[in-house]
N, C-alpha and C. Protein backbone atom coordinates (compact mmCIF):
# COMPACT_ATOMS: atom_id res chain seq x y z
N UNK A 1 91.39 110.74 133.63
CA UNK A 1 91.94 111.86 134.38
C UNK A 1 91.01 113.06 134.27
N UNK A 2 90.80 113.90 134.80
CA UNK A 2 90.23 115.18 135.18
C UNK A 2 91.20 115.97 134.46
N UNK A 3 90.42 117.06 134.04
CA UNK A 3 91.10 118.42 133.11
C UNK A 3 92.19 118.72 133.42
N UNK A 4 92.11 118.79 134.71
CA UNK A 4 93.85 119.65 135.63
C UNK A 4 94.21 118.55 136.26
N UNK A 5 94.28 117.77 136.29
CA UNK A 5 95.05 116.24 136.03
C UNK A 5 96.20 116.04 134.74
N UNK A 6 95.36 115.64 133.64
CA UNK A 6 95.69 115.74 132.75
C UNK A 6 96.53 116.56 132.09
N UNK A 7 96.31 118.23 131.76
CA UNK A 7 96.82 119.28 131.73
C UNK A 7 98.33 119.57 132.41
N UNK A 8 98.20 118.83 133.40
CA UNK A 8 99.60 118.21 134.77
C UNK A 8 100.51 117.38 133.77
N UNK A 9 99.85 116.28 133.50
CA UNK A 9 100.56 115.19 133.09
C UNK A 9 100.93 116.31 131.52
N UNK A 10 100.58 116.75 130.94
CA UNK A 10 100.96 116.84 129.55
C UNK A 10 101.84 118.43 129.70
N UNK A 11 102.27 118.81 130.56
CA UNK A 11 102.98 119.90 130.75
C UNK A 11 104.17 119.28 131.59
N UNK A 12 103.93 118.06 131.93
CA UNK A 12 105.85 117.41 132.36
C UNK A 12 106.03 117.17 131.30
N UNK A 13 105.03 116.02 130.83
CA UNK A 13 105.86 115.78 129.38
C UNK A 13 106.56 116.46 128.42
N UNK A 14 105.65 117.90 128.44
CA UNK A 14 106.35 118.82 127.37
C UNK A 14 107.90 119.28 127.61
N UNK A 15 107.47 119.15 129.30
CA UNK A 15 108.90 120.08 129.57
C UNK A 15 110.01 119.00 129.48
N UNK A 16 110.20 117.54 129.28
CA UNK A 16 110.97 116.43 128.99
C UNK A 16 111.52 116.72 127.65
N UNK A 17 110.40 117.05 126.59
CA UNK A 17 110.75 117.12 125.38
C UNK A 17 111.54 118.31 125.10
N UNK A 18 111.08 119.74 125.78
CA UNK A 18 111.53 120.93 125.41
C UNK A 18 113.35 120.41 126.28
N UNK A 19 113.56 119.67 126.71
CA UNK A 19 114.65 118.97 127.27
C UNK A 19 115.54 118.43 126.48
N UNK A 20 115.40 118.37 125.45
CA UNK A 20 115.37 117.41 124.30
C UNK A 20 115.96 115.87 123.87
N UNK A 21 114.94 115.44 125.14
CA UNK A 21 114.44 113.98 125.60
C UNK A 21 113.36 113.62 124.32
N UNK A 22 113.41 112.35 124.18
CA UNK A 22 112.65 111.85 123.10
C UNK A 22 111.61 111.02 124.12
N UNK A 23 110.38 111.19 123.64
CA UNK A 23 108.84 110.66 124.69
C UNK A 23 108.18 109.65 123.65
N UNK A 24 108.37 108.54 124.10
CA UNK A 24 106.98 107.45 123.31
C UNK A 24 105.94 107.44 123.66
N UNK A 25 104.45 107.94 123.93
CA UNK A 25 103.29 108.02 124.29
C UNK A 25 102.61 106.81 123.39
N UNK A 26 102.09 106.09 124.29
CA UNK A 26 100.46 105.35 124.01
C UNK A 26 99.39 106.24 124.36
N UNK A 27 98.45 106.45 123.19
CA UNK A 27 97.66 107.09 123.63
C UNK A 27 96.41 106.32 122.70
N UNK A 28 95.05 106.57 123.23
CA UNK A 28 93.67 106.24 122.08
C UNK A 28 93.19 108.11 121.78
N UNK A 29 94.04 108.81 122.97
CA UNK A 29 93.22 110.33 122.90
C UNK A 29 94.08 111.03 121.44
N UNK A 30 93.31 111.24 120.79
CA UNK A 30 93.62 112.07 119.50
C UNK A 30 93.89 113.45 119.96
N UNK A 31 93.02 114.28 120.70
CA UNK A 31 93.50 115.30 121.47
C UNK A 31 95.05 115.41 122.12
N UNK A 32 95.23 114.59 122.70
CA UNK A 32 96.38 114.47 123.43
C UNK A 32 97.96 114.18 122.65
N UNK A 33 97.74 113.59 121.56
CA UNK A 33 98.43 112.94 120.79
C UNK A 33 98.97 114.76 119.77
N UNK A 34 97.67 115.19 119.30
CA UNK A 34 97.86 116.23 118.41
C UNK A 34 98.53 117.43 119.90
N UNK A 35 98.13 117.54 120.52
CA UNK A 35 98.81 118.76 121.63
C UNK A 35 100.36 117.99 122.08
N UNK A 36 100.51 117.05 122.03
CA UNK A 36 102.15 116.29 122.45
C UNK A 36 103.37 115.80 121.36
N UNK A 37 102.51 115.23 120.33
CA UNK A 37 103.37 114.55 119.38
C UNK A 37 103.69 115.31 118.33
N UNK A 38 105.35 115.21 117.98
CA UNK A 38 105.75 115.54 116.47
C UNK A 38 105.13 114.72 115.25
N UNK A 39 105.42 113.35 115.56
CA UNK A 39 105.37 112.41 114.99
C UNK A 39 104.61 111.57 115.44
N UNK A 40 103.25 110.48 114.56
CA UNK A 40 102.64 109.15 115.20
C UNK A 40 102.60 108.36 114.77
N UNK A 41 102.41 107.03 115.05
CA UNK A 41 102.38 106.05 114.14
C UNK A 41 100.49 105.66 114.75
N UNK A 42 99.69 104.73 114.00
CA UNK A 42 98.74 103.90 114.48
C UNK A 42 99.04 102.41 114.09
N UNK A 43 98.53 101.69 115.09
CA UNK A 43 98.37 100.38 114.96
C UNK A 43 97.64 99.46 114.92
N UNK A 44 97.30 98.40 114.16
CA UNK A 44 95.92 97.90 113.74
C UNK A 44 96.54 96.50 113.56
N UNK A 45 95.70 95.75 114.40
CA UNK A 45 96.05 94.35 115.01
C UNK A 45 97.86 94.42 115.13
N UNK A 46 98.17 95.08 115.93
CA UNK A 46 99.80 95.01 116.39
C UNK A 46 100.90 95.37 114.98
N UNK A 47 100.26 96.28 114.30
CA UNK A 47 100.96 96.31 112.73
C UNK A 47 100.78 98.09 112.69
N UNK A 48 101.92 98.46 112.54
CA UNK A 48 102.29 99.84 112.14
C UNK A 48 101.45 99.99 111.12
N UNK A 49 100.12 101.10 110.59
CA UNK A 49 99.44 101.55 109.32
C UNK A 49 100.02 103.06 108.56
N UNK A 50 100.52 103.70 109.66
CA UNK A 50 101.08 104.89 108.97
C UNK A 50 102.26 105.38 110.38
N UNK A 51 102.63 106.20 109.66
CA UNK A 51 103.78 107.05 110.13
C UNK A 51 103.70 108.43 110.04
N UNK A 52 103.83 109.64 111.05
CA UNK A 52 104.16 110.70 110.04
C UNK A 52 103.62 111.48 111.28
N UNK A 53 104.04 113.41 110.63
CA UNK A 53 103.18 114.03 111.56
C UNK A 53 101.90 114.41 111.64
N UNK A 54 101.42 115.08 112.50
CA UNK A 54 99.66 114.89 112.28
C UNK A 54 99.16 115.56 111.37
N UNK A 55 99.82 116.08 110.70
CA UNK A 55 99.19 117.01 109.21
C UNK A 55 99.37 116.23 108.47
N UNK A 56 100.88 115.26 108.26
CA UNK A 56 100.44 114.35 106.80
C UNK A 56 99.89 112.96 107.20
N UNK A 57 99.40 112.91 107.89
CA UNK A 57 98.62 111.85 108.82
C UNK A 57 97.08 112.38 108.08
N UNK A 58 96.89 113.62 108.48
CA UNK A 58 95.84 114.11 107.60
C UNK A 58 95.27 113.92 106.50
N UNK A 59 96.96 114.80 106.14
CA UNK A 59 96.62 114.81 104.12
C UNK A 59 96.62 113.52 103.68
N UNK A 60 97.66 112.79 103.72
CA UNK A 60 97.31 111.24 103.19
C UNK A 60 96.11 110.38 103.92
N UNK A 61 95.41 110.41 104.68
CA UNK A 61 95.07 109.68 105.26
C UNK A 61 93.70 109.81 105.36
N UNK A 62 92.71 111.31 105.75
CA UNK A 62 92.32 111.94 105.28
C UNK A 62 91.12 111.56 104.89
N UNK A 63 89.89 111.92 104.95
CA UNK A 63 89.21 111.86 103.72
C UNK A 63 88.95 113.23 103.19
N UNK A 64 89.67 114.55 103.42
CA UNK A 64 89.41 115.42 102.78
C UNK A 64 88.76 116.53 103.36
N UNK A 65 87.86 116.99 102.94
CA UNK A 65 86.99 118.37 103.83
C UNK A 65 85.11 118.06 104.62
N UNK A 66 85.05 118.40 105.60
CA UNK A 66 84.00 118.19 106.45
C UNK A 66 83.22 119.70 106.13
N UNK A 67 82.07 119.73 105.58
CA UNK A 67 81.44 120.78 104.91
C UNK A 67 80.63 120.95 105.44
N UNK A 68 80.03 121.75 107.20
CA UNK A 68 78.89 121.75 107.76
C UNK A 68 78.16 122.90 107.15
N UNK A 69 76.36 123.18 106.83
CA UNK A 69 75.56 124.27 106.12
C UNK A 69 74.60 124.18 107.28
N UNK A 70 74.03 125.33 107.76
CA UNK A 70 73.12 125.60 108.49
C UNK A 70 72.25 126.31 107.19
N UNK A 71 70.90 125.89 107.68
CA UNK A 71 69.96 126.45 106.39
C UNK A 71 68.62 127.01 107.33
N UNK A 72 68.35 128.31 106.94
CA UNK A 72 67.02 128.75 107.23
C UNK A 72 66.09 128.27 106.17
N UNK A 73 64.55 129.35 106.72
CA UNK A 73 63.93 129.04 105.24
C UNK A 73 62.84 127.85 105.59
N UNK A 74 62.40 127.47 104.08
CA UNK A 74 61.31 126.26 104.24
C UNK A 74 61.88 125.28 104.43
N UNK A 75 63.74 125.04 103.77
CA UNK A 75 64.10 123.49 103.64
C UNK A 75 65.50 123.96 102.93
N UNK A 76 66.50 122.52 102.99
CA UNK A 76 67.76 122.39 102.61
C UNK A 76 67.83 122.10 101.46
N UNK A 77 66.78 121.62 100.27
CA UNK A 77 66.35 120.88 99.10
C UNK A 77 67.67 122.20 98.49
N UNK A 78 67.54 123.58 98.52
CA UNK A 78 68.31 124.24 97.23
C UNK A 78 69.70 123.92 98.04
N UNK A 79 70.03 123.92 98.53
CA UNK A 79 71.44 123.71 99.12
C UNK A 79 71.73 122.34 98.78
N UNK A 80 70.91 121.36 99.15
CA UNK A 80 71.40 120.26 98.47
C UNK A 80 71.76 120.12 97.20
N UNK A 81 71.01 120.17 96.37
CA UNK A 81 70.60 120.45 94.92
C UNK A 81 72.04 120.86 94.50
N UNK A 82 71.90 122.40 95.10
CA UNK A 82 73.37 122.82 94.92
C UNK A 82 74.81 121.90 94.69
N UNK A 83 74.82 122.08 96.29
CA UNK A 83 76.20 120.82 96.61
C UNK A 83 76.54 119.77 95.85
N UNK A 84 75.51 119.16 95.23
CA UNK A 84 75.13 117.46 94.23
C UNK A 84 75.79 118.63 92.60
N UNK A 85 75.29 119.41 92.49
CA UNK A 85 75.90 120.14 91.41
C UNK A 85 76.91 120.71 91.01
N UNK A 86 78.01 121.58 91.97
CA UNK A 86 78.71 122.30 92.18
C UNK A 86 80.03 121.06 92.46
N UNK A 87 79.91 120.07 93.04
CA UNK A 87 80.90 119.45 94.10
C UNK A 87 80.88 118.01 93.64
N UNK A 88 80.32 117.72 92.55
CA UNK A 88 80.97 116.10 92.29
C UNK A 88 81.25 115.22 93.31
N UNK A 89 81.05 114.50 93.86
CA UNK A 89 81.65 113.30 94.32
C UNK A 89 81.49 113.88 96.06
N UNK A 90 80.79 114.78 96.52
CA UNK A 90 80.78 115.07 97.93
C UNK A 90 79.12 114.19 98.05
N UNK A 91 79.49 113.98 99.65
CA UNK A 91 78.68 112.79 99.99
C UNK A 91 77.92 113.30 101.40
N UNK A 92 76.28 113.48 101.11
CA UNK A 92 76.03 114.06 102.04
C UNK A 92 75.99 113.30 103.35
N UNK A 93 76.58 113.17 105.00
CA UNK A 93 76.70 112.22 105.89
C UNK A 93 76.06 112.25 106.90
N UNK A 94 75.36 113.67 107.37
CA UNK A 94 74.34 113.73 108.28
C UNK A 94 72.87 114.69 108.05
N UNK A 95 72.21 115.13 108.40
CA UNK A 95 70.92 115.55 108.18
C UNK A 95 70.35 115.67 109.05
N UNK A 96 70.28 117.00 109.95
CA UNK A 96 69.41 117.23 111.25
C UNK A 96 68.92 118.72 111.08
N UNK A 97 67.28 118.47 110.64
CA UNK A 97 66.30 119.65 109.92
C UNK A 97 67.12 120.74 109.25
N UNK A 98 67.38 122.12 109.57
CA UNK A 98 68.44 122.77 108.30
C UNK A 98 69.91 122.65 108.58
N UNK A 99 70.09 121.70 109.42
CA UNK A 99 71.86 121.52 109.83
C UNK A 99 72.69 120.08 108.84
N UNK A 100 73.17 120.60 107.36
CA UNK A 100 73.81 119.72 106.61
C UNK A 100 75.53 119.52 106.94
N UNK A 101 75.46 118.29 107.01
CA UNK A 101 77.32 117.95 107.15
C UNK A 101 77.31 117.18 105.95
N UNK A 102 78.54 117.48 105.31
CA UNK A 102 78.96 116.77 103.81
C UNK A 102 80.47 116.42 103.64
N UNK A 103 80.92 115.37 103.50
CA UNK A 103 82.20 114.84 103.22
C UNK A 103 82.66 115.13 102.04
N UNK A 104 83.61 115.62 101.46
CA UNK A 104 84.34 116.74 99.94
C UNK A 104 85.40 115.88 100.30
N UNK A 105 85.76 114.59 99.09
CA UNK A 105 86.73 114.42 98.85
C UNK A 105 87.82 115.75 98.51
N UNK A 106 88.99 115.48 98.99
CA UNK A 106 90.17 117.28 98.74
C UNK A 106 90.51 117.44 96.71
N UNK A 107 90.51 116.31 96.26
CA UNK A 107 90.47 116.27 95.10
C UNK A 107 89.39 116.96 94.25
N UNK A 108 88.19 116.93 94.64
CA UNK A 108 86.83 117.27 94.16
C UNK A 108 87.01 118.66 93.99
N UNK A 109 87.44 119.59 94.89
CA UNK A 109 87.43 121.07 94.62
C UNK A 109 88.43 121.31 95.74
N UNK A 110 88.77 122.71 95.39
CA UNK A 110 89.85 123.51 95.95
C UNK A 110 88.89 124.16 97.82
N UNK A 111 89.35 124.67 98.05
CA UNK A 111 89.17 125.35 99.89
C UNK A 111 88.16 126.98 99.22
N UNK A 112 89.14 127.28 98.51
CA UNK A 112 88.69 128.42 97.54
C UNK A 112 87.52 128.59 96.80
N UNK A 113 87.32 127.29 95.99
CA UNK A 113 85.57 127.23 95.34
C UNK A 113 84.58 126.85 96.14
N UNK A 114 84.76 126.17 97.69
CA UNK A 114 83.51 125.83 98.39
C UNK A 114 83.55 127.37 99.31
N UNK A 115 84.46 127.61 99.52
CA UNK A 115 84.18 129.45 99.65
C UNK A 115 83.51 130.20 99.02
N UNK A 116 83.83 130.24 97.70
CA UNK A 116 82.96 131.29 96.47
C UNK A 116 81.66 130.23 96.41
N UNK A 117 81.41 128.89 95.93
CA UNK A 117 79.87 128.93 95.78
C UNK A 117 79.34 129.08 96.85
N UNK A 118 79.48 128.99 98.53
CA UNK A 118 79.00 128.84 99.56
C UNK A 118 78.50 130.36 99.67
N UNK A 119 79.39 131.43 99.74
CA UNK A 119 78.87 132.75 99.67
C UNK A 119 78.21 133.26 98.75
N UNK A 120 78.83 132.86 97.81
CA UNK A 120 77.56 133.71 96.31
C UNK A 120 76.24 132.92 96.65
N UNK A 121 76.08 132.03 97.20
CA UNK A 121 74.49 131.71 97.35
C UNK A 121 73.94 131.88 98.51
N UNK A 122 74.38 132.53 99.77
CA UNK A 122 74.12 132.49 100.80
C UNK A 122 72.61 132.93 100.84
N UNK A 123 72.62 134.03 99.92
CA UNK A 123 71.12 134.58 100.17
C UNK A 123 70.07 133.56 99.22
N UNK A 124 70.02 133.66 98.30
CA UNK A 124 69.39 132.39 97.49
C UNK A 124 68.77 131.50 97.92
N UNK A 125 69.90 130.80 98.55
CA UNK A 125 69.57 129.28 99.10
C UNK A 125 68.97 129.21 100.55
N UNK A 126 69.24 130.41 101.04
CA UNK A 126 69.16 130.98 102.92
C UNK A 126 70.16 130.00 103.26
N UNK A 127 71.01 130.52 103.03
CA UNK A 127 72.64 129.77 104.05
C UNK A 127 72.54 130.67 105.02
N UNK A 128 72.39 130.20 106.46
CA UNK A 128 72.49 131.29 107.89
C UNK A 128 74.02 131.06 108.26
N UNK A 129 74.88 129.77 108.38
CA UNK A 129 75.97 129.75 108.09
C UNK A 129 77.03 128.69 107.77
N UNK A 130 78.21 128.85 107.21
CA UNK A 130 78.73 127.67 107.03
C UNK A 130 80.03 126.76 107.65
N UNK A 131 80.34 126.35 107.83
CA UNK A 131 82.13 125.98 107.82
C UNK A 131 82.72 125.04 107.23
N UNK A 132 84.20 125.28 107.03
CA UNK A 132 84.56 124.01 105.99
C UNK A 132 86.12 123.62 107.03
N UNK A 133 86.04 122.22 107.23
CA UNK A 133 87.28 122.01 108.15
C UNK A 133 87.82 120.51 107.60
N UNK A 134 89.24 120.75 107.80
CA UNK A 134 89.96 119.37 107.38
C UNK A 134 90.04 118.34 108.10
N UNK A 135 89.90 116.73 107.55
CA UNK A 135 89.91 115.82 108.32
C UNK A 135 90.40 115.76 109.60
N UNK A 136 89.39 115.11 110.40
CA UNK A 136 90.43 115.32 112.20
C UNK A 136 91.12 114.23 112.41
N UNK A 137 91.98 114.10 113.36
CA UNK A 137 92.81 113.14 113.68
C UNK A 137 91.67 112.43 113.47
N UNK A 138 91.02 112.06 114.75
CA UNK A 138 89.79 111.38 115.54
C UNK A 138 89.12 110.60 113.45
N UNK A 139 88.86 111.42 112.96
CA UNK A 139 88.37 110.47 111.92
C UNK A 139 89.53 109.51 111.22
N UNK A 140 90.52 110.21 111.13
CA UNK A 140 91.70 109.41 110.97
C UNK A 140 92.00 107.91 111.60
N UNK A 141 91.75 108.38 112.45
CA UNK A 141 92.05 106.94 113.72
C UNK A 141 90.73 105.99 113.57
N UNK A 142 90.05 106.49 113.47
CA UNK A 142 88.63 105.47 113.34
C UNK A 142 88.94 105.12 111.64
N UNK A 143 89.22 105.30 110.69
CA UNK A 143 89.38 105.04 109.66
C UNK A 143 90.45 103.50 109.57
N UNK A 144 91.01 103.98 110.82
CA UNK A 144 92.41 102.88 110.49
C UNK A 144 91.85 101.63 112.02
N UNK A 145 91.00 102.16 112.82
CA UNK A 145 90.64 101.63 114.38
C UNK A 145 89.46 100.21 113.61
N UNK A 146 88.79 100.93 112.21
CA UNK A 146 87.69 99.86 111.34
C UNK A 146 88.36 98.45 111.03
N UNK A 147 89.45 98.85 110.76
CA UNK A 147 90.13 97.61 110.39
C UNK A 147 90.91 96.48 111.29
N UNK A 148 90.78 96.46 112.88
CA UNK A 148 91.09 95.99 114.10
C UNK A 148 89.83 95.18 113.66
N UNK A 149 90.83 93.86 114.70
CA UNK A 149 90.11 92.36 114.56
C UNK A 149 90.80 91.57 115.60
N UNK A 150 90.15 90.78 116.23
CA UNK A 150 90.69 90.01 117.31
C UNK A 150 91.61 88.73 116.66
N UNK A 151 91.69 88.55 115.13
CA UNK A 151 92.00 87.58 114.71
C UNK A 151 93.36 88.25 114.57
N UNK A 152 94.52 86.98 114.46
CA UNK A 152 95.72 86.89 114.49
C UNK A 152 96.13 87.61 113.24
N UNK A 153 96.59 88.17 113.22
CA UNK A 153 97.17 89.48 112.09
C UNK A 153 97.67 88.38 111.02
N UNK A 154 98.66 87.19 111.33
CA UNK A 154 99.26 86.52 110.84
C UNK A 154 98.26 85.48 109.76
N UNK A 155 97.53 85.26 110.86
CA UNK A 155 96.58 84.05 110.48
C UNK A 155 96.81 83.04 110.57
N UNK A 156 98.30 82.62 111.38
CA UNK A 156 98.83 81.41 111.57
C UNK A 156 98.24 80.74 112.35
N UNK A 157 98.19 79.48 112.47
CA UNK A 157 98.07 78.53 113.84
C UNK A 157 98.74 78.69 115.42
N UNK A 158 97.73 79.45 116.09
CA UNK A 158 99.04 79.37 117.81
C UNK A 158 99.44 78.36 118.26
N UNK A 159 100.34 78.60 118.69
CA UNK A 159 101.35 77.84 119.51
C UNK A 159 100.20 76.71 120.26
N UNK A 160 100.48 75.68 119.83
CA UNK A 160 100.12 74.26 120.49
C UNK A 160 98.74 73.97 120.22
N UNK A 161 98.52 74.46 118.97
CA UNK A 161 97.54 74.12 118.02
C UNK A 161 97.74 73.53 117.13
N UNK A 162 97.19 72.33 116.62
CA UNK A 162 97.27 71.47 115.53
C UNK A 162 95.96 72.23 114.27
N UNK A 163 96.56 72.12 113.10
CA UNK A 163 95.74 73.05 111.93
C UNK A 163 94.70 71.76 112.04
N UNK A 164 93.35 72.20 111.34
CA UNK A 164 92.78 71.47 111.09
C UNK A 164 92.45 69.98 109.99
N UNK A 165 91.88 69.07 109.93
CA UNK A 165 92.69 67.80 109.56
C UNK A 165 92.48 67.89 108.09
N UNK A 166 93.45 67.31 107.73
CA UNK A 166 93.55 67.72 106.21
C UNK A 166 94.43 68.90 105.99
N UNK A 167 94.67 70.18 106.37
CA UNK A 167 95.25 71.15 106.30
C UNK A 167 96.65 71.02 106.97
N UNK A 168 97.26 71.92 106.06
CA UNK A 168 98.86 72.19 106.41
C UNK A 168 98.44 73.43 107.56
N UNK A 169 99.82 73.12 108.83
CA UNK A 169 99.68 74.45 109.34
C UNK A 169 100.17 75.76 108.66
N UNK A 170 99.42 76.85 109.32
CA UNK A 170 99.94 78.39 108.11
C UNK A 170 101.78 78.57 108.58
N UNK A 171 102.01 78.91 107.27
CA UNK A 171 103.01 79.03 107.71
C UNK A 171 103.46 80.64 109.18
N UNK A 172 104.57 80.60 109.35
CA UNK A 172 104.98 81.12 110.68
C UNK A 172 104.96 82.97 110.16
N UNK A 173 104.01 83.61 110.87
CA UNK A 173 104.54 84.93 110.64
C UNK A 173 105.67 85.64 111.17
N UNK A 174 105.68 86.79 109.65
CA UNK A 174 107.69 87.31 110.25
C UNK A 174 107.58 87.87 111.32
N UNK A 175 108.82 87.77 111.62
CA UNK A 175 109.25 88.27 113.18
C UNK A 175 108.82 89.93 113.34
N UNK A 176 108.84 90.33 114.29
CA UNK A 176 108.02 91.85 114.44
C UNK A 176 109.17 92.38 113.75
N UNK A 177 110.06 92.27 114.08
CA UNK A 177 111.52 92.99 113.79
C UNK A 177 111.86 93.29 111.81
N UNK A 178 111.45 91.85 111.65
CA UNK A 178 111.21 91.89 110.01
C UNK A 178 110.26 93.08 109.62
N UNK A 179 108.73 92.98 110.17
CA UNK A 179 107.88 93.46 110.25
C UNK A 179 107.48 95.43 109.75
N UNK A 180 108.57 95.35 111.31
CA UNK A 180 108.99 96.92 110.83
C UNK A 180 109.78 97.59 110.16
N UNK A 181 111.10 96.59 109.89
CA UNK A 181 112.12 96.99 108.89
C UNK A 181 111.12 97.26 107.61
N UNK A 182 110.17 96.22 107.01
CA UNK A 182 109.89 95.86 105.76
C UNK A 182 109.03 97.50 105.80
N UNK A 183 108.15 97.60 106.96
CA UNK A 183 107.44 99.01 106.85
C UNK A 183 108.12 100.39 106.66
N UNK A 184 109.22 100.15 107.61
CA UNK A 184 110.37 101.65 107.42
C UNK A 184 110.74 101.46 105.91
N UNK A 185 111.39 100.33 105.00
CA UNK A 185 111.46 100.65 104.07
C UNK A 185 110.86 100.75 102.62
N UNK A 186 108.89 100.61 102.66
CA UNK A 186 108.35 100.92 102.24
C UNK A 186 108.33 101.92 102.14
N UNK A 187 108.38 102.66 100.48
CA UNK A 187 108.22 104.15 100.02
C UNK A 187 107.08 104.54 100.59
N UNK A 188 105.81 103.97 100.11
CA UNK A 188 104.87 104.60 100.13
C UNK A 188 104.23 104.88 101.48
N UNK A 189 104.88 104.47 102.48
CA UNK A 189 104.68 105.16 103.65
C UNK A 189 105.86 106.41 104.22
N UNK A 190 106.65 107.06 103.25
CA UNK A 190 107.24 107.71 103.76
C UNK A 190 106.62 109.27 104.10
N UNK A 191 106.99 109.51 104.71
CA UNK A 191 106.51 110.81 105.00
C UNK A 191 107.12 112.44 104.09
N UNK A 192 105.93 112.93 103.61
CA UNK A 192 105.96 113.90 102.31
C UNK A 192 106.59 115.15 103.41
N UNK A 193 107.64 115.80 102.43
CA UNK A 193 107.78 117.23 103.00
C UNK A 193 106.95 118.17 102.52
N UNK A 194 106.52 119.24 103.56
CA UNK A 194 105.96 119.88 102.86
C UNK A 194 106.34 121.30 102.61
């Protein structure tokens, strides 16, 4: 769809909901999903992976903080140096001449200390500038999109297939219905208040 297409379609919808009509959207657009939905689920080979709204979709899900450094100067070597020192367990993920992106597990440090060392060294290191932003949907979804496979979720034998000789066929996977009960009443997918 085109901008004002789109923009169309997602301003009936809203006004359905502000209705207070309940809307199931399929979507792959993470954009669209975060501007429409309370609540999402993703699905990976036809199997519910999470539940929740797009913030604890985030926080649990997550890998934490996206740490971009723009660097003047001769080179990124003191900024690196830095980061490997200061930040434990952050993982540098791209590298284009003084433009650093770094993955910060949320555990590793607070929002607050990549603030204070980022500024107290700005001049030092020649930081021209920085930003620090929380996991996006979009990485979210590719996190859970890695684990899609054309193979049968079940792993059973289809319908009017004989297992191979010697082998028992797999047994029958549960019914979808089982499926999602067993997921709704898994704790550890419940959704945290916050």
């Amino acid at each position: 769809m085109d901008p004002q297409a789109r923009r169309f379609l997602w301003d009936c919808i809203l006004s359905v909901i502000r209705e207070g009509r309940s809307v199931v959207l399929t979507s792959h657009s993470m954009e669209e999903c975060e501007a429409l939905c309370t609540r999402m689920a993703i699905m990976v080979n036809g199997r519910f992976r999470c539940l929740g709204s797009v913030q604890h979709l985030k926080n649990r899900f997550g890998d934490g903080y996206t740490v971009v450094v723009r660097v003047g100067g001769p080179g990124p070597a003191p900024v690196e140096s830095l980061m490997q020192h200061r930040f434990p367990g952050i993982v540098l993920k791209e590298r284009h001449g003084g433009l650093l992106q770094y993955q910060l597990p949320s555990r590793a440090s607070s929002l607050a200390s990549v603030f204070s060392v980022l500024a107290a060294h700005r001049g030092p290191c020649r930081i021209e500038d920085y930003s620090v932003s929380q996991t996006t949907l979009d990485q979210v979804f590719v996190h859970f999109a890695r684990e899609q496979s054309d193979e049968d979720p079940g792993g059973a034998t289809a319908p009017g297939q004989d297992a191979a000789p010697g082998q028992d066929a797999a047994p029958a996977a549960p019914s979808p219905g089982r499926r999602l009960t067993s997921f709704l009443e898994d704790d550890s997918y419940q959704e945290s208040a916050v």
